[in-house]
C-alpha atoms as a PDB file:
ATOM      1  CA  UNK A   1     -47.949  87.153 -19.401  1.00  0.00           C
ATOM      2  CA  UNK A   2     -45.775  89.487 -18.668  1.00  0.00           C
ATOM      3  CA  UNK A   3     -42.058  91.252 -20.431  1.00  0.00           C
ATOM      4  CA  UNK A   4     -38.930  91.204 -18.074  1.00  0.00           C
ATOM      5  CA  UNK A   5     -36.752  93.837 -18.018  1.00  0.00           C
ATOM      6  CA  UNK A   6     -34.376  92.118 -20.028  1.00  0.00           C
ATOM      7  CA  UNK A   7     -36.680  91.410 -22.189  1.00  0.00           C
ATOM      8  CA  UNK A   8     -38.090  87.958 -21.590  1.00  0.00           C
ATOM      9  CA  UNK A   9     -41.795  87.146 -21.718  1.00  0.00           C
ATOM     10  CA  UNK A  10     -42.760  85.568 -18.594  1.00  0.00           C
ATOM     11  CA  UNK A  11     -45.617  83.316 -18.117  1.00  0.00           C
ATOM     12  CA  UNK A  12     -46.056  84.737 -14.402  1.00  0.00           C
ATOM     13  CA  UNK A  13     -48.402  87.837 -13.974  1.00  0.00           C
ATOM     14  CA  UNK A  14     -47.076  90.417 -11.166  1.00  0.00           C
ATOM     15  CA  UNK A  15     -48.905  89.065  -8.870  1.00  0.00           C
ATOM     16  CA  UNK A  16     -47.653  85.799  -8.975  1.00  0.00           C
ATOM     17  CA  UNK A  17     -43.995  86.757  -9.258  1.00  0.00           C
ATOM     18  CA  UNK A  18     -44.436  88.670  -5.937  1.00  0.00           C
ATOM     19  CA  UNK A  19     -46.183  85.719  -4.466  1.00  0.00           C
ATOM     20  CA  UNK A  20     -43.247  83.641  -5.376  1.00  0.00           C
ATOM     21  CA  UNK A  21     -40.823  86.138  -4.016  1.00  0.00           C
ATOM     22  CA  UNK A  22     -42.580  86.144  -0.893  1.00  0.00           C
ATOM     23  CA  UNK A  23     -42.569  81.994  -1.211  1.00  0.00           C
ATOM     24  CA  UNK A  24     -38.867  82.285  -0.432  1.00  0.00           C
ATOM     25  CA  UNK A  25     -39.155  84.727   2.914  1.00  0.00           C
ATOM     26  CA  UNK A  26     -41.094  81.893   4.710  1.00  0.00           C
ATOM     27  CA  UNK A  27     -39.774  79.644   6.756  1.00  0.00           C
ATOM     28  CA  UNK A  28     -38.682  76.027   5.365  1.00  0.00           C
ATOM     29  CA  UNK A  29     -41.494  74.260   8.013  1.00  0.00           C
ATOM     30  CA  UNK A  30     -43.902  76.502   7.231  1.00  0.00           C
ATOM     31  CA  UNK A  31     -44.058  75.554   3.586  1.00  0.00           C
ATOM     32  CA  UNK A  32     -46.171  72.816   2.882  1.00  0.00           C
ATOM     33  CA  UNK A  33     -44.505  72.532  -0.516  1.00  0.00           C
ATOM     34  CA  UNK A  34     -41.545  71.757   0.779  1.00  0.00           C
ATOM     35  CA  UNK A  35     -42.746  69.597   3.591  1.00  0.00           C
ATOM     36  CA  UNK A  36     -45.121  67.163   0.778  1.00  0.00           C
ATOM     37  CA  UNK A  37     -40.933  67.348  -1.051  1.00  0.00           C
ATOM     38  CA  UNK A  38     -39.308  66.126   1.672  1.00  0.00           C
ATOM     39  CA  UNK A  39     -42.183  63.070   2.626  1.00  0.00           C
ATOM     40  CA  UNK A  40     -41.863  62.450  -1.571  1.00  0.00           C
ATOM     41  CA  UNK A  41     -38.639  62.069  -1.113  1.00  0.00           C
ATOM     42  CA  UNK A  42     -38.458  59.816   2.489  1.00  0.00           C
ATOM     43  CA  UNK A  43     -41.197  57.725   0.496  1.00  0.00           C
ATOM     44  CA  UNK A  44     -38.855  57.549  -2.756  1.00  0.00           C
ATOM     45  CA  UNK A  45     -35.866  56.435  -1.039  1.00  0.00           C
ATOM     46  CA  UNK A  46     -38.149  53.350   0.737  1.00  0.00           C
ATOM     47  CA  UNK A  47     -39.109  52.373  -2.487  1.00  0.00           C
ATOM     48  CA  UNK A  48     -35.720  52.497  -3.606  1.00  0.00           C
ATOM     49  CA  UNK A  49     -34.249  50.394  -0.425  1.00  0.00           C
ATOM     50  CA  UNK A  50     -37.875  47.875  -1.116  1.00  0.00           C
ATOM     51  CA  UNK A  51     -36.608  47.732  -4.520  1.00  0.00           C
ATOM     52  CA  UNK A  52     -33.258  46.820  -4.547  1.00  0.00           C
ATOM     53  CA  UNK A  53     -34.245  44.412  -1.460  1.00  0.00           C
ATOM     54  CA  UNK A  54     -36.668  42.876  -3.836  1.00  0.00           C
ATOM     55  CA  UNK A  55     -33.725  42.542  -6.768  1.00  0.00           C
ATOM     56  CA  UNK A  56     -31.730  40.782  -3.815  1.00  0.00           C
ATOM     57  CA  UNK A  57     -34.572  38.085  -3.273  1.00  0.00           C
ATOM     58  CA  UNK A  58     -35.137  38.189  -6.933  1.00  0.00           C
ATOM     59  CA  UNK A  59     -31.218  37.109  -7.382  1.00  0.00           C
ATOM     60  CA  UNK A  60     -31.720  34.359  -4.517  1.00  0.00           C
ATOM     61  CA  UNK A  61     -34.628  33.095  -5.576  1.00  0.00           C
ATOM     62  CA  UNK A  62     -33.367  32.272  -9.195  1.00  0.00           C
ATOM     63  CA  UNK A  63     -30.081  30.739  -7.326  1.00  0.00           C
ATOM     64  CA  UNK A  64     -32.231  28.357  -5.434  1.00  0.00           C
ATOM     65  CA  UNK A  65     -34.264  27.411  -8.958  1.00  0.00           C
ATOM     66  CA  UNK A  66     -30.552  26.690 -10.547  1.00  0.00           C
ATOM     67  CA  UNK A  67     -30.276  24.617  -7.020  1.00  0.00           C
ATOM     68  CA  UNK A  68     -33.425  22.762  -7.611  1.00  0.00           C
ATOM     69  CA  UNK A  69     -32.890  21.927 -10.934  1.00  0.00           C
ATOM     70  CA  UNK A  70     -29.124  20.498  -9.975  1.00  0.00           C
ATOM     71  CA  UNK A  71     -30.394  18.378  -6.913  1.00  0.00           C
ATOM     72  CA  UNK A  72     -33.472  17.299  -9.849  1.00  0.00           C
ATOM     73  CA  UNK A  73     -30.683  15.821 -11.829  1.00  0.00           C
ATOM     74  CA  UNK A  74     -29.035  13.610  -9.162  1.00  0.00           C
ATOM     75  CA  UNK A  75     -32.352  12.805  -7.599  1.00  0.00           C
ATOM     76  CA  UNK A  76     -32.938  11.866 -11.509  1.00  0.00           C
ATOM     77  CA  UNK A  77     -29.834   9.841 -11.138  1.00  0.00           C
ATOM     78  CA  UNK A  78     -29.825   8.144  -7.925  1.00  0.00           C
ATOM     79  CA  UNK A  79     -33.570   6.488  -9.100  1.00  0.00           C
ATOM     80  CA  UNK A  80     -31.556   5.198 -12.402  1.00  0.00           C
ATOM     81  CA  UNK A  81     -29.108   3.932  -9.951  1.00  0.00           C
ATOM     82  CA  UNK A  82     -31.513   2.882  -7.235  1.00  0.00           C
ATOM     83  CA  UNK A  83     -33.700   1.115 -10.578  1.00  0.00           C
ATOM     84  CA  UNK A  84     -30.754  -0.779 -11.519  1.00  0.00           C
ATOM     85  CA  UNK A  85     -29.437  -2.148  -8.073  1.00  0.00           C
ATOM     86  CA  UNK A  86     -32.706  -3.173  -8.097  1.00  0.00           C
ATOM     87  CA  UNK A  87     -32.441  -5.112 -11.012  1.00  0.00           C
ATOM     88  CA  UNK A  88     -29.185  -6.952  -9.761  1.00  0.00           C
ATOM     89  CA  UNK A  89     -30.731  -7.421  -6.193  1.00  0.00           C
ATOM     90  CA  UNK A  90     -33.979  -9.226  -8.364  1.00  0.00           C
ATOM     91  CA  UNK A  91     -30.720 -11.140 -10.461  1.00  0.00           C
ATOM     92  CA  UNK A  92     -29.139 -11.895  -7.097  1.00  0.00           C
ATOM     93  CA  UNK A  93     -31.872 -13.515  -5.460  1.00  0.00           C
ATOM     94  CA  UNK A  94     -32.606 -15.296  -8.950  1.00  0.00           C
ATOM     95  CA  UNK A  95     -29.214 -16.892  -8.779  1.00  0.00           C
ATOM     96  CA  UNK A  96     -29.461 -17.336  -5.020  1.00  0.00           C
ATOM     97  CA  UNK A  97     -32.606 -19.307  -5.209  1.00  0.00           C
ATOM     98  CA  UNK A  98     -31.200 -21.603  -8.072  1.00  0.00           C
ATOM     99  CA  UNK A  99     -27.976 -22.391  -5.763  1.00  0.00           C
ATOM    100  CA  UNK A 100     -30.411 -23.301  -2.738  1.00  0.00           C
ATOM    101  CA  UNK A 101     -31.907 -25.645  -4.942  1.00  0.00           C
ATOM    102  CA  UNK A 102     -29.041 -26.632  -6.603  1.00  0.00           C
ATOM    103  CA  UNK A 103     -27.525 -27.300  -2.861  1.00  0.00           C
ATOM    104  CA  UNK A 104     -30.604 -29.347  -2.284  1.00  0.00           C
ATOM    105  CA  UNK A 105     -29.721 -31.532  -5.195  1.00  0.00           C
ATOM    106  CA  UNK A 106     -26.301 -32.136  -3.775  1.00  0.00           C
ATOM    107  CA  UNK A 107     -27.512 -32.573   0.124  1.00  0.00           C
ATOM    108  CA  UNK A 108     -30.217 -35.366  -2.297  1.00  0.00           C
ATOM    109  CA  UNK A 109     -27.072 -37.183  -3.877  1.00  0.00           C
ATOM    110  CA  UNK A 110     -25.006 -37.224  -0.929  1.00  0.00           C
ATOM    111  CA  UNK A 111     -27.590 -38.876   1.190  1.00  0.00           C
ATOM    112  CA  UNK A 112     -27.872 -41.796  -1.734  1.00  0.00           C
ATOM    113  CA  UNK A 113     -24.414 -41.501  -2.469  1.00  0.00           C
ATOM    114  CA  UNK A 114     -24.592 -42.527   1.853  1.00  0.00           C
ATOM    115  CA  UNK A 115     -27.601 -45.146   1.092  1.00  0.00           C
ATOM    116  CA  UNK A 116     -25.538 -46.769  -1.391  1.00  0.00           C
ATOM    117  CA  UNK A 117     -22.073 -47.416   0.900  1.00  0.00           C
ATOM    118  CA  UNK A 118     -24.217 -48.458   3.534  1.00  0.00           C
ATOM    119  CA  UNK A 119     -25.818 -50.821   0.585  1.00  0.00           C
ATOM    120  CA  UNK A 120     -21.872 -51.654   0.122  1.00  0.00           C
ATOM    121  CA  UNK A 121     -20.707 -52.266   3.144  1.00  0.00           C
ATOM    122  CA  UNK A 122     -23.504 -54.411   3.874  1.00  0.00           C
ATOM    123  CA  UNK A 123     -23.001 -56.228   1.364  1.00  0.00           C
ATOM    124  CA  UNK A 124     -19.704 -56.514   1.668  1.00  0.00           C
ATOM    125  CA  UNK A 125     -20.373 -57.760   5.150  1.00  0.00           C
ATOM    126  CA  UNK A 126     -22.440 -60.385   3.738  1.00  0.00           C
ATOM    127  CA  UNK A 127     -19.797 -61.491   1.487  1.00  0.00           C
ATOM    128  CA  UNK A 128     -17.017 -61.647   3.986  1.00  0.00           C
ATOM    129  CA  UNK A 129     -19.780 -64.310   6.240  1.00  0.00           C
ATOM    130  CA  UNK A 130     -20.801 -65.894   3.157  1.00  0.00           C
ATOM    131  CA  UNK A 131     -16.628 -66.628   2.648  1.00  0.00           C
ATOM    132  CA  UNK A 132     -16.100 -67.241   6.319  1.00  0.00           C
ATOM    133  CA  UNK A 133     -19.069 -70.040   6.360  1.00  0.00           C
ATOM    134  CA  UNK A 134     -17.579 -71.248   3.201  1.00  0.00           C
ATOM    135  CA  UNK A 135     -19.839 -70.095   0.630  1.00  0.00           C
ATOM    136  CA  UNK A 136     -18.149 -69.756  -2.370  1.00  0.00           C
END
């Protein structure tokens, strides 16, 4: 340690100081100090530009999550939908198989509803040559 002139106790010994005054008279390239600041500070700046590139796909990656999570709901939905359309297709072809049957039925009655005039109308034949050969 050494005392300034103005009175200041500095940690540098004479030799150092003179060293360090001498630092300054070099060139900038010649100064490996300098040249290790400048590479710091080219690295510092691509970690700055990685960073805030990795804060960008950081911000668009939790967009896409809130995006997920929406098209979850209405996929969610749609199946509730899909599940009951479902339900009134099974209801549907419930019904539609009781009115094929039910259409059977009538397709059934008409034919002996048919039976039956023809049972008529032959009878009524046989009545009208019963009265003509004077049956009465």
């Amino acid at each position: 340690m050494t005392i300034t002139k103005s009175g200041q106790v500095s940690r540098w010994s004479d030799k150092s100081r003179s060293a360090n005054e001498k630092w300054h008279l070099v060139d900038e390239s010649e100064n490996p100090w300098k040249v290790d600041l400048q590479k710091c500070k080219k690295s510092l700046r691509r970690v700055a530009a990685l960073d805030d590139e990795l804060q960008q796909w950081e911000a668009q990656l939790s967009q896409v999550r809130e995006e997920v999570q929406k098209l979850s709901a209405i996929k969610q939905e749609l199946r509730a939908q899909l599940k009951a359309i479902h339900g009134e297709s099974a209801s549907t072809k419930s019904e539609l198989q009781e009115m094929t049957a039910i259409e059977a039925e009538i397709e059934i009655m008409h034919q002996e509803i048919q039976k039956g005039r023809w049972f008529v109308v032959k009878l009524l034949a046989r009545f009208d040559i019963m009265l003509v050969l004077g049956f009465n």
